[in-house]
Protein backbone atom coordinates (compact mmCIF):
# COMPACT_ATOMS: atom_id res chain seq x y z
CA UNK A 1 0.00 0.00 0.00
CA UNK A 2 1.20 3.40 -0.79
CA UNK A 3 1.59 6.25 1.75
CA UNK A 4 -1.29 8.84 1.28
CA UNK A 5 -0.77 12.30 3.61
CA UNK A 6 -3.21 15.17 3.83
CA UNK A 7 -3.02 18.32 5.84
CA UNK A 8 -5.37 19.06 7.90
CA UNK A 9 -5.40 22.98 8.66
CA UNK A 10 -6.68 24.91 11.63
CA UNK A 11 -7.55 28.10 11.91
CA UNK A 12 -7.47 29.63 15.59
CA UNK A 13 -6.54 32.93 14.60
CA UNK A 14 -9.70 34.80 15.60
CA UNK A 15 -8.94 32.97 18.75
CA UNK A 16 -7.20 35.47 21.56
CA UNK A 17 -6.60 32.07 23.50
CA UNK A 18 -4.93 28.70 22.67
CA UNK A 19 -6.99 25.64 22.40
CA UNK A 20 -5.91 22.73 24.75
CA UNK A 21 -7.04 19.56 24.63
CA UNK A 22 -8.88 20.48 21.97
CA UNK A 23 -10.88 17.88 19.55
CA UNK A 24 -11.52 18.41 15.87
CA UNK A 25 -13.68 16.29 13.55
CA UNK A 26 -12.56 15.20 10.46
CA UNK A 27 -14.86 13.61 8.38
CA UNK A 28 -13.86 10.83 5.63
CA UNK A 29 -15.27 8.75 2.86
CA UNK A 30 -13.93 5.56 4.19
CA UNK A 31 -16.02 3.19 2.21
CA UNK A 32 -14.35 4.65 -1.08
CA UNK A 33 -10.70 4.60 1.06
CA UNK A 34 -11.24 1.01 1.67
CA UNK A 35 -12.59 -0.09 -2.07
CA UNK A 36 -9.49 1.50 -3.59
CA UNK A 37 -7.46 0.00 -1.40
CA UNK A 38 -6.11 3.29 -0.32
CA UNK A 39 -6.82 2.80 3.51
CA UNK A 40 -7.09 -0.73 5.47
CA UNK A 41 -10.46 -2.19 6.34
CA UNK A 42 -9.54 -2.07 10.11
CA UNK A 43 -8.40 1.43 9.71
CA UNK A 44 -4.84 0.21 11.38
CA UNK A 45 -2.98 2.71 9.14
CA UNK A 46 -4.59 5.52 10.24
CA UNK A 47 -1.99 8.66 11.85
CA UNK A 48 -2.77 11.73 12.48
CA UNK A 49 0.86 14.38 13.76
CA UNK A 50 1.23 17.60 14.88
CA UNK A 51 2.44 19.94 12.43
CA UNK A 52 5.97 19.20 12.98
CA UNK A 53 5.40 15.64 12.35
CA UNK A 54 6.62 14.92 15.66
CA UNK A 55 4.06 13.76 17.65
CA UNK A 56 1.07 11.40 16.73
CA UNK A 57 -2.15 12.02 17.66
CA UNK A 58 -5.12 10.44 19.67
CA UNK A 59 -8.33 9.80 17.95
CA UNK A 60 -10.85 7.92 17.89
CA UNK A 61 -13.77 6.70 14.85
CA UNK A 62 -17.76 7.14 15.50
CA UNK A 63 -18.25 3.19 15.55
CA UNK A 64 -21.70 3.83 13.86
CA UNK A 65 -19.82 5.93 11.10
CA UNK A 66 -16.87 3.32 9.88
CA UNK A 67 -16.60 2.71 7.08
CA UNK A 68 -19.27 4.86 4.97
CA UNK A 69 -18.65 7.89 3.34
CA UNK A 70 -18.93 9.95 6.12
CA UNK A 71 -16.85 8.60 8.68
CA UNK A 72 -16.60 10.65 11.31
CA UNK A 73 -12.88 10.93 13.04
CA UNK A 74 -11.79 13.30 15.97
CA UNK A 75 -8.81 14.30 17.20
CA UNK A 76 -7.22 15.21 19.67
CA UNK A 77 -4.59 17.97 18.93
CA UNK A 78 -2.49 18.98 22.48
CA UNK A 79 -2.38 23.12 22.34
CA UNK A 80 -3.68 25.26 19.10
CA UNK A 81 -2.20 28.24 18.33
């Protein structure tokens, strides 16, 4: 399987304060992921890093929203700037 990356951008700037422990949803087409064989039917390739690429992410998958095209991810990003 080939490696597939995609940024995912947040905007805080409007923000005056930092977001910590802050959760974002990110929604997929999974179903179309998994027929193209672009993603693994147990999602067990899934990452998600900071912007540095440092640090990977916590997140978890709406179990009633795997694996249809609207999947429904969140994450779990440490501080937002």
């Amino acid at each position: 399987m080939t490696n597939y990356l995609r940024d995912v951008i947040i905007d805080n700037i409007q923000n005056l304060n930092n977001l910590t422990d802050y959760k974002i949803l990110v929604r997929l087409d999974m179903r179309y992921l998994i027929l193209k064989d672009k993603i693994l039917s147990y999602y067990g390739d899934i990452r998600f890093k900071d912007s540095d690429s440092n640090i990977l992410l916590n997140y978890y998958i709406e179990l009633n929203k795997c694996n249809t095209n609207n999947t429904k991810i969140w994450v779990k990003f440490l501080i937002i700037l």
